[in-house]
Protein backbone atom coordinates (compact mmCIF):
# COMPACT_ATOMS: atom_id res chain seq x y z
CA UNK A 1 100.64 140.82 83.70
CA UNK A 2 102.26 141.70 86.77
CA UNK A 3 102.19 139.44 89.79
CA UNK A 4 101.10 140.36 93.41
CA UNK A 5 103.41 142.59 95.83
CA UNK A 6 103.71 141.50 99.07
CA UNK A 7 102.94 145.60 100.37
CA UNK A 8 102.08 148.35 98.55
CA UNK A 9 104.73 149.57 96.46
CA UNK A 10 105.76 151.44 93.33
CA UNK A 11 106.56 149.11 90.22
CA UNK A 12 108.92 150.46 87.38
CA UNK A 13 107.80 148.98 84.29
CA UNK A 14 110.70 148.83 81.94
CA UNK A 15 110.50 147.43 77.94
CA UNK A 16 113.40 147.29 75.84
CA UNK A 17 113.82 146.00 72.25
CA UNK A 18 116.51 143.48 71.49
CA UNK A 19 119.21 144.48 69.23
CA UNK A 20 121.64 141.86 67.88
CA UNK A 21 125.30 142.88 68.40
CA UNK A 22 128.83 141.05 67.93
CA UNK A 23 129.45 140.64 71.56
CA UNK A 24 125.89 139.39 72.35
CA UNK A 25 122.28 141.85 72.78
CA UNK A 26 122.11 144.93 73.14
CA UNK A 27 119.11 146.47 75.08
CA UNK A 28 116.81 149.59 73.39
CA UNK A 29 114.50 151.43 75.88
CA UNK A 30 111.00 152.03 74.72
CA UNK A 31 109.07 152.40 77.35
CA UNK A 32 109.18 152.84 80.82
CA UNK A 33 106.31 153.14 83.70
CA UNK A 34 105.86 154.12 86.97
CA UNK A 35 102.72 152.01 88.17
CA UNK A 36 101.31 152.38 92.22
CA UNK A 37 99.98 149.08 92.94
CA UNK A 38 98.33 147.69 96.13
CA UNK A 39 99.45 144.71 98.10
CA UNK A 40 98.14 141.71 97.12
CA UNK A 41 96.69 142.62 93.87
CA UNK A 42 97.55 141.82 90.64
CA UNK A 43 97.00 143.53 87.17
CA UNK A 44 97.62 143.81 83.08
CA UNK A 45 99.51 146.51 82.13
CA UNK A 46 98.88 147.65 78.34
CA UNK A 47 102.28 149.30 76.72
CA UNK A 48 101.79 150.91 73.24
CA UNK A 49 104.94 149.38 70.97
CA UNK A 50 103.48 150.18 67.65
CA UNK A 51 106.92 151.83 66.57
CA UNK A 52 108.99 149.35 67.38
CA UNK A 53 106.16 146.85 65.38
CA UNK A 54 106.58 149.48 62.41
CA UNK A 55 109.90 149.01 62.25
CA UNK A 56 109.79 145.56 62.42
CA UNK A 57 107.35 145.49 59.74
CA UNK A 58 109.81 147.50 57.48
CA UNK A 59 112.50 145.76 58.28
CA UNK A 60 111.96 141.83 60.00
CA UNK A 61 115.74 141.32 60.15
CA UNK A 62 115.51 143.62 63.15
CA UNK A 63 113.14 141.11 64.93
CA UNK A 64 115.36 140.06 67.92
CA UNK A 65 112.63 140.32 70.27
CA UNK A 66 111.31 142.64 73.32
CA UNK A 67 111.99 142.02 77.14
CA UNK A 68 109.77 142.81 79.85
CA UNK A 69 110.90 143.89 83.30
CA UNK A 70 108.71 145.59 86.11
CA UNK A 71 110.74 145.60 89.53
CA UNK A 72 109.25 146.40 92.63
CA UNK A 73 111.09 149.25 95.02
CA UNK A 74 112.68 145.81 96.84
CA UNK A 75 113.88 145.00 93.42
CA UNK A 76 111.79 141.97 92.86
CA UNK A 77 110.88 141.17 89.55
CA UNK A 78 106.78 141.12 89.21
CA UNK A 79 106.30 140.59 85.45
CA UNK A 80 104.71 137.73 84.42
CA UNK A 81 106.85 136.50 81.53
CA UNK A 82 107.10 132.40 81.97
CA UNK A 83 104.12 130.38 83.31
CA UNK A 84 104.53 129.21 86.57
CA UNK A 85 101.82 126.91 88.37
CA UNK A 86 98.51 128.91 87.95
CA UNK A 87 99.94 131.30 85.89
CA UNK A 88 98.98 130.05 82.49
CA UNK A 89 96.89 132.58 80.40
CA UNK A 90 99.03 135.38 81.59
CA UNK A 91 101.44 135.07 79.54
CA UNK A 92 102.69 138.59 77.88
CA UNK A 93 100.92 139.15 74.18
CA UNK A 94 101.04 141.20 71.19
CA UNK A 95 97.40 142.49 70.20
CA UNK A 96 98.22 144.09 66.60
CA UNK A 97 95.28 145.80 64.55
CA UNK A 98 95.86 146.49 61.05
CA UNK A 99 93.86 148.39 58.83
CA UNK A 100 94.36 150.43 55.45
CA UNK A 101 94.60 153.75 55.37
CA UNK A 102 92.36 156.08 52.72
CA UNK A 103 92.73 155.26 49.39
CA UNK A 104 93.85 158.04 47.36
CA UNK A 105 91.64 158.37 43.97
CA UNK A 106 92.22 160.52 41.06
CA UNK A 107 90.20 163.91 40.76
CA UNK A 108 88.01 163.44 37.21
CA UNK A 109 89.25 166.70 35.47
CA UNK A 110 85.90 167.12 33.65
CA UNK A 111 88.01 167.52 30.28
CA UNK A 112 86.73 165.53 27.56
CA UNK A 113 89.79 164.93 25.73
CA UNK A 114 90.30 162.52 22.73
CA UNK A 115 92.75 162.73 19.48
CA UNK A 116 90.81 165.23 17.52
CA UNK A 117 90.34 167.78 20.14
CA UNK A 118 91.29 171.22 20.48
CA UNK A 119 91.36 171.42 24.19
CA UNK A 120 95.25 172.39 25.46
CA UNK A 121 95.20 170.48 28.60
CA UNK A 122 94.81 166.95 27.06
């Protein structure tokens, strides 16, 4: 959720996945917006991260997290990412859908095949 600008502005929407490192995080680009917004208005901004969710799905150890920055052309910071007073409810969240894929199923060959018969493909 991004918070009001005081004028009308351009707002450059910036996520980056968390990589653990020796010498603290290290900071992976995934997405990045440029969003026109009006004064006084605020909004939700959807970002697609399923590949970085894939990954994480494959492999949880690289769970170290995702930060949110959206920064105004005065450089304020208008994301939404602790509650302050009236801001609860718009917090950032993770909406995931999962669903299987087609099952594959195994063609019936139309052979009738059992020990006594003369077919060559059984």
């Amino acid at each position: 959720h991004l918070r009001a600008a005081e004028e009308a502005t351009t707002v450059f929407l910036q996520i980056s996945r968390l990589m653990p490192v020796t010498d603290g995080r290290r900071h992976i680009r995934i997405r990045s917006l440029k969003i026109d917004v009006n004064a006084g208005v605020t909004s939700w901004q959807s970002i697609d991260v399923k590949q970085v969710l894939t990954v994480w799905l494959r492999q949880p150890e690289t769970n170290s997290g995702i930060e949110i920055n959206a920064y105004d052309t005065k450089g304020n910071d208008l994301a939404v990412t602790s509650a302050e007073v009236g801001e609860e409810g718009l917090l950032p969240f993770m909406e995931v859908k999962i669903s299987e894929g087609p099952k594959r199923s195994r063609r019936e060959s139309g052979l009738d095949c059992d020990e006594n018969s003369s077919e060559s493909r059984c």
